[in-house]
PDB file of N, CA and C in Angstrom:
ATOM      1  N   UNK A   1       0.842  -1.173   0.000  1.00  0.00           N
ATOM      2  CA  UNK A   1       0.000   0.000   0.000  1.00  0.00           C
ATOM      3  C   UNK A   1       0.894   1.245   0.000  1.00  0.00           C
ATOM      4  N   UNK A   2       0.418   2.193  -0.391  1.00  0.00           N
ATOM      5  CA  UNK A   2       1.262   3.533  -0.963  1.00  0.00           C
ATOM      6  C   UNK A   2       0.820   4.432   0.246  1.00  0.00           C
ATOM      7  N   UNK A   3       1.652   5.119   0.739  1.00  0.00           N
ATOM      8  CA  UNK A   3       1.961   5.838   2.036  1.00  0.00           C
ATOM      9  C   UNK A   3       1.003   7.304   1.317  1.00  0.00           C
ATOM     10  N   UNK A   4       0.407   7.951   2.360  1.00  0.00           N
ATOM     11  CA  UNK A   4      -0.254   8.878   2.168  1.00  0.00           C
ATOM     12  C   UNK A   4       0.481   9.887   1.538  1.00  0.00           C
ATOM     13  N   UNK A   5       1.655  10.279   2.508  1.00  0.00           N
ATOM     14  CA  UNK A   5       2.051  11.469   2.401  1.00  0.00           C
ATOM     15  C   UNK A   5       3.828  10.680   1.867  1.00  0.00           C
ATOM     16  N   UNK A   6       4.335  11.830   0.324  1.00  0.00           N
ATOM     17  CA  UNK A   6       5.353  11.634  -0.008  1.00  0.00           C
ATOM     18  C   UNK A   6       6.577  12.079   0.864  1.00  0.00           C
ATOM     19  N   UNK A   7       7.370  11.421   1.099  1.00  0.00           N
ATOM     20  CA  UNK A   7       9.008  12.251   1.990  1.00  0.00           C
ATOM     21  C   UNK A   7       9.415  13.223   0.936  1.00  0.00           C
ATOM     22  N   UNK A   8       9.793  13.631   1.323  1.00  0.00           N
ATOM     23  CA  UNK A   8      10.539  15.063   0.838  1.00  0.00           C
ATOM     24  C   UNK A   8      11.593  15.189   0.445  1.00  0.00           C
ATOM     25  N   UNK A   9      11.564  15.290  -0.863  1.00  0.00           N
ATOM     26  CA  UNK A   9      12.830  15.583  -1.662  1.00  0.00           C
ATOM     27  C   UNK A   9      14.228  15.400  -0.875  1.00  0.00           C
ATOM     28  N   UNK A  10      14.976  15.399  -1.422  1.00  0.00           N
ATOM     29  CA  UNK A  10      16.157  15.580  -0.598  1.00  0.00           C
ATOM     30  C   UNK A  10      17.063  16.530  -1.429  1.00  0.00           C
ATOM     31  N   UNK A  11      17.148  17.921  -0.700  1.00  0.00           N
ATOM     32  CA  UNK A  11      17.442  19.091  -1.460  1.00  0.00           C
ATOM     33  C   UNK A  11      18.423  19.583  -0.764  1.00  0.00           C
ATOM     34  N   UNK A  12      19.087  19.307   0.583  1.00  0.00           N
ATOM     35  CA  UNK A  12      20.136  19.838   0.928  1.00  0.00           C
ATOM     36  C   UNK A  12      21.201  19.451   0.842  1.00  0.00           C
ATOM     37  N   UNK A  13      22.315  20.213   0.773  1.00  0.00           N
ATOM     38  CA  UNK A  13      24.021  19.887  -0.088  1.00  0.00           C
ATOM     39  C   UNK A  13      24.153  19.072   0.825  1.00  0.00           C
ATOM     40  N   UNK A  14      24.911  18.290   0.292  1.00  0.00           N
ATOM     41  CA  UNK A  14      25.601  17.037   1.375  1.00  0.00           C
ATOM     42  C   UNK A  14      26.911  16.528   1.014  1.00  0.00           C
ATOM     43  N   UNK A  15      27.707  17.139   2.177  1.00  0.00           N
ATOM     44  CA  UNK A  15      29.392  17.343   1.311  1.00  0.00           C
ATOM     45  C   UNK A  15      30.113  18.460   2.575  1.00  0.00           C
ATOM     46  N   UNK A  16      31.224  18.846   2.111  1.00  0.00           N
ATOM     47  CA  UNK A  16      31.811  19.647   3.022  1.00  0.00           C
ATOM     48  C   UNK A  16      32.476  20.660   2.341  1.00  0.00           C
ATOM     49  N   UNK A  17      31.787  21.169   1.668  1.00  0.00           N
ATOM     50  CA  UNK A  17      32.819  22.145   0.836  1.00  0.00           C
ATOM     51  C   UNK A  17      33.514  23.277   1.579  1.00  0.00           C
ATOM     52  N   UNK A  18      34.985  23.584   1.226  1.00  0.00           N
ATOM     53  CA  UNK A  18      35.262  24.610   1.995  1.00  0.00           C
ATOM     54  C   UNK A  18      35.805  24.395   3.502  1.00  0.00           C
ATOM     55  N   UNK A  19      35.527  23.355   3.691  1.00  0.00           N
ATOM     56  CA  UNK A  19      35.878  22.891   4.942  1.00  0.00           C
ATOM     57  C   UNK A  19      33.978  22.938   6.168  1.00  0.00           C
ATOM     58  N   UNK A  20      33.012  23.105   5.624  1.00  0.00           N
ATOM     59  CA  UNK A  20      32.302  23.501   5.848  1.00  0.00           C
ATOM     60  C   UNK A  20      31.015  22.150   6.002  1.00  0.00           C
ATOM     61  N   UNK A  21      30.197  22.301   6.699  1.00  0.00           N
ATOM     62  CA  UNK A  21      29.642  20.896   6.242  1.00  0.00           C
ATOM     63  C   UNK A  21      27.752  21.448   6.774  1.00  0.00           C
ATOM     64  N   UNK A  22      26.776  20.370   6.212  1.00  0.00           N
ATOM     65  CA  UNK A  22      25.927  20.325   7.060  1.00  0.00           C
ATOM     66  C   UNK A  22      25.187  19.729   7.394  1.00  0.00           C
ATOM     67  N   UNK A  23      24.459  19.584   9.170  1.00  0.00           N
ATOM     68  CA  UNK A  23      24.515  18.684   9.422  1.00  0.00           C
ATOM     69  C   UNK A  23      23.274  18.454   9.991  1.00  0.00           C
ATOM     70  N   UNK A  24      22.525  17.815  10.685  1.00  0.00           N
ATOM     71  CA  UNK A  24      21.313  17.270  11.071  1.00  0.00           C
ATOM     72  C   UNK A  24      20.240  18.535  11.397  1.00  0.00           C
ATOM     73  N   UNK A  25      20.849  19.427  12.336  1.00  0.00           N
ATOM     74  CA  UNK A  25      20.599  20.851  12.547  1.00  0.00           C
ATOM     75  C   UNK A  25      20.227  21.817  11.244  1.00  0.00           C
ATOM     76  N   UNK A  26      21.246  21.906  10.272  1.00  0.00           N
ATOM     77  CA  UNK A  26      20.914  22.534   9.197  1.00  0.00           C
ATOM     78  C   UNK A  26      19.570  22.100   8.449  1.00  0.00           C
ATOM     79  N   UNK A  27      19.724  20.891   8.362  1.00  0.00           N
ATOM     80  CA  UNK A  27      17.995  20.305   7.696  1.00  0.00           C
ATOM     81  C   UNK A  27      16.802  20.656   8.528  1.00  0.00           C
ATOM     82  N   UNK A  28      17.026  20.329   9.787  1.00  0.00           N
ATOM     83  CA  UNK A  28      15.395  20.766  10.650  1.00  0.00           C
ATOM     84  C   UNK A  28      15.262  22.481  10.661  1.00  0.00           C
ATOM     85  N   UNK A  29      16.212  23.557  10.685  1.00  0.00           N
ATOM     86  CA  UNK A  29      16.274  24.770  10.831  1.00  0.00           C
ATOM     87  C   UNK A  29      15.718  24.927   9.473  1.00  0.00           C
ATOM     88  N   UNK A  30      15.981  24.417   8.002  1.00  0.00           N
ATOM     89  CA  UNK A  30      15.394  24.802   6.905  1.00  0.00           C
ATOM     90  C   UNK A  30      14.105  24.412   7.231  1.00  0.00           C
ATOM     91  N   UNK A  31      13.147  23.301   7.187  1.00  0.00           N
ATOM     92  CA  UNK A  31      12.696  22.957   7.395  1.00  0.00           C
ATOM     93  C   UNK A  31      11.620  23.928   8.287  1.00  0.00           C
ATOM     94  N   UNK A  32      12.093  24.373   9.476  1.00  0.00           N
ATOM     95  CA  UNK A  32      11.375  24.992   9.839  1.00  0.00           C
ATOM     96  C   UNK A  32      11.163  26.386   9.430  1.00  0.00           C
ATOM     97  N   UNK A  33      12.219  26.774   8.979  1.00  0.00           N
ATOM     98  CA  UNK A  33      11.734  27.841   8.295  1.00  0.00           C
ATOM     99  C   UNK A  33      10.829  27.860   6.991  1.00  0.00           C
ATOM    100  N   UNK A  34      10.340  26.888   6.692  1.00  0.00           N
ATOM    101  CA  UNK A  34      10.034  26.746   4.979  1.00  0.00           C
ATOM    102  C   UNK A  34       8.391  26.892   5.976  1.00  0.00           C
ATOM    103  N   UNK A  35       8.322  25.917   6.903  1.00  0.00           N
ATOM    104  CA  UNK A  35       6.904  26.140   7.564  1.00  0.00           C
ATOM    105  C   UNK A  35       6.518  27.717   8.289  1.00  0.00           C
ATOM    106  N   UNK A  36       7.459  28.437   8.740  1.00  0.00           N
ATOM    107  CA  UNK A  36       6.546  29.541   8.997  1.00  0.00           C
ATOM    108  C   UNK A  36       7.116  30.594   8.377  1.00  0.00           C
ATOM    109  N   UNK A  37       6.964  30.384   7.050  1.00  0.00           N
ATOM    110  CA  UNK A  37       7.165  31.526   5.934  1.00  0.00           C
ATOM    111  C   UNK A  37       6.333  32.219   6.025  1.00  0.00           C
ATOM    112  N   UNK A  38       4.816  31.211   5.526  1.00  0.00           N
ATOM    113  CA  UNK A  38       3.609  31.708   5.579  1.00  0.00           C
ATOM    114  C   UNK A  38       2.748  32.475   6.567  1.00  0.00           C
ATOM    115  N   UNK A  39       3.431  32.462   7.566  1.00  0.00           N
ATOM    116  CA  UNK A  39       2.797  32.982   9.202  1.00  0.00           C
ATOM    117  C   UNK A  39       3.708  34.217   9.373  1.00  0.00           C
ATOM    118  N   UNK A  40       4.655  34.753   8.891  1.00  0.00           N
ATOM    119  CA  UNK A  40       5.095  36.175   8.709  1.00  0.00           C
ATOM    120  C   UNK A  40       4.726  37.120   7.356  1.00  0.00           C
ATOM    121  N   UNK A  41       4.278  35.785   6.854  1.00  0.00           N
ATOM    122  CA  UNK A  41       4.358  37.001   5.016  1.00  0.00           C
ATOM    123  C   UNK A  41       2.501  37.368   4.893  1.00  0.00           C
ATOM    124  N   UNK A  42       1.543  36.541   5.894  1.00  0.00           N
ATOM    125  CA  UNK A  42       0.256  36.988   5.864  1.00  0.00           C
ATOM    126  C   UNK A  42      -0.218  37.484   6.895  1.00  0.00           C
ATOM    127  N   UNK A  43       0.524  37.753   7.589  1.00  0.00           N
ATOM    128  CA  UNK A  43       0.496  38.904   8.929  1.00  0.00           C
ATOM    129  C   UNK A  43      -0.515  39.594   8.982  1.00  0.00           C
ATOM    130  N   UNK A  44       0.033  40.616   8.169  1.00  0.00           N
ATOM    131  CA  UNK A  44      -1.224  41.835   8.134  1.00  0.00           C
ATOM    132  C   UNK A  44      -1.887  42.220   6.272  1.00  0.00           C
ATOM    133  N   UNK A  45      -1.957  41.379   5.455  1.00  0.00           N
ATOM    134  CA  UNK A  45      -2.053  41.247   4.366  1.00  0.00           C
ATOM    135  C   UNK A  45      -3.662  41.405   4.524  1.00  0.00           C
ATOM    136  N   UNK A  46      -3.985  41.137   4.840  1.00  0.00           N
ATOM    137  CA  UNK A  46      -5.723  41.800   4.647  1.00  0.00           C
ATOM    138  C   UNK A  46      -6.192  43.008   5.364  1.00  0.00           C
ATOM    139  N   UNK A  47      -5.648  43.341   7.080  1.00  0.00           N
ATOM    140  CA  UNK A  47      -5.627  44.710   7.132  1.00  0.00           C
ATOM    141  C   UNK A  47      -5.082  45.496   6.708  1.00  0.00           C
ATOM    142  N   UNK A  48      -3.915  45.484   5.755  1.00  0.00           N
ATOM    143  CA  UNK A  48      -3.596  46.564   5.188  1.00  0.00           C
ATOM    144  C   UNK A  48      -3.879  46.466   3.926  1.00  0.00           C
ATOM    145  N   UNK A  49      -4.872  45.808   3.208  1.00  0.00           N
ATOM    146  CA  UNK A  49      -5.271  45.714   1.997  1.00  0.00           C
ATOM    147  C   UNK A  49      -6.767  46.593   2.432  1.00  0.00           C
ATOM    148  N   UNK A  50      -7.465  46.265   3.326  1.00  0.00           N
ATOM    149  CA  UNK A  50      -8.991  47.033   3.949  1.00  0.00           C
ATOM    150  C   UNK A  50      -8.068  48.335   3.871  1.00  0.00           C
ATOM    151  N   UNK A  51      -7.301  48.504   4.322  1.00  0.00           N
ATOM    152  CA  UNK A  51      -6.293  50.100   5.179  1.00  0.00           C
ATOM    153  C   UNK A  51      -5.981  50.808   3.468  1.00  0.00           C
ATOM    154  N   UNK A  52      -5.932  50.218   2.173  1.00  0.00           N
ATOM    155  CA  UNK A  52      -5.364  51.237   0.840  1.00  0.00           C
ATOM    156  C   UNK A  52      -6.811  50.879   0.623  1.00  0.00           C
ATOM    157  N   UNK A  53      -7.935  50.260   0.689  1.00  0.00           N
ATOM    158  CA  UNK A  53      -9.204  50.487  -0.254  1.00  0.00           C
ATOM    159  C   UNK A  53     -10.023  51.984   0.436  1.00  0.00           C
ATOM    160  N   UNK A  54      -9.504  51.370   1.628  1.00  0.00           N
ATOM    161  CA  UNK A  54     -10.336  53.193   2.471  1.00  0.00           C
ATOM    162  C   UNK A  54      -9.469  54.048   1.810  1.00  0.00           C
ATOM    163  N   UNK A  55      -8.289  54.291   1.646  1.00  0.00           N
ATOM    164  CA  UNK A  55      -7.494  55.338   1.765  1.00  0.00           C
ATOM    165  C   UNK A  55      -7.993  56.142   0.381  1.00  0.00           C
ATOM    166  N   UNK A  56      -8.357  54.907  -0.483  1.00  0.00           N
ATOM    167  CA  UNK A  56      -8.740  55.219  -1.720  1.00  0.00           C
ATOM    168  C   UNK A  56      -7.918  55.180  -2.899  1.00  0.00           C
ATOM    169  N   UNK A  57      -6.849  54.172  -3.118  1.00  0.00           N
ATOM    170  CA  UNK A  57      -5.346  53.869  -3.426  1.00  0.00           C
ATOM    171  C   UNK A  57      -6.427  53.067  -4.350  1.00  0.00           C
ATOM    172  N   UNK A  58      -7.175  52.248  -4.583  1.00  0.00           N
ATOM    173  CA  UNK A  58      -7.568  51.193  -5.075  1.00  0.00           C
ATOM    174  C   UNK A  58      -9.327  51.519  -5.497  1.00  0.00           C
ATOM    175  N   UNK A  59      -9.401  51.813  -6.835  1.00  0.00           N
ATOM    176  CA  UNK A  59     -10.942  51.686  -7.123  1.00  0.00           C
ATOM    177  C   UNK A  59     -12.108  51.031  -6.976  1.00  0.00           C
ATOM    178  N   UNK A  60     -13.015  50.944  -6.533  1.00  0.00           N
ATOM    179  CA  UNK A  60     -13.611  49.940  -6.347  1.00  0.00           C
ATOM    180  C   UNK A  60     -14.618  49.849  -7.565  1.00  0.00           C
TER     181      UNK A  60
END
């Protein structure tokens, strides 16, 4: 049977370039950032969309 949900790509460098490496930490920190992108970038995206239709920036 086929698993609901697909695993996830595997998109981070894996290597040490530079002397540099990354490591278990680096994947969950992306990771979490990829999840609350959306919870800073729709903040205030509808009150300040109500806030330019009053102002009168936007025709109705």
């Amino acid at each position: 049977m086929f698993s609901r949900f697909r695993p996830e790509p595997s998109r981070h460098v894996v290597g040490q370039p530079k002397g540099q490496g990354q490591n278990l930490d680096t994947v969950l920190d992306r990771r979490r950032k990829e999840s609350n992108k959306s919870r800073g970038a729709n903040h205030n995206r509808r009150s300040l969309a109500d806030r330019k239709k009053n102002k009168g920036m936007i025709p109705i």
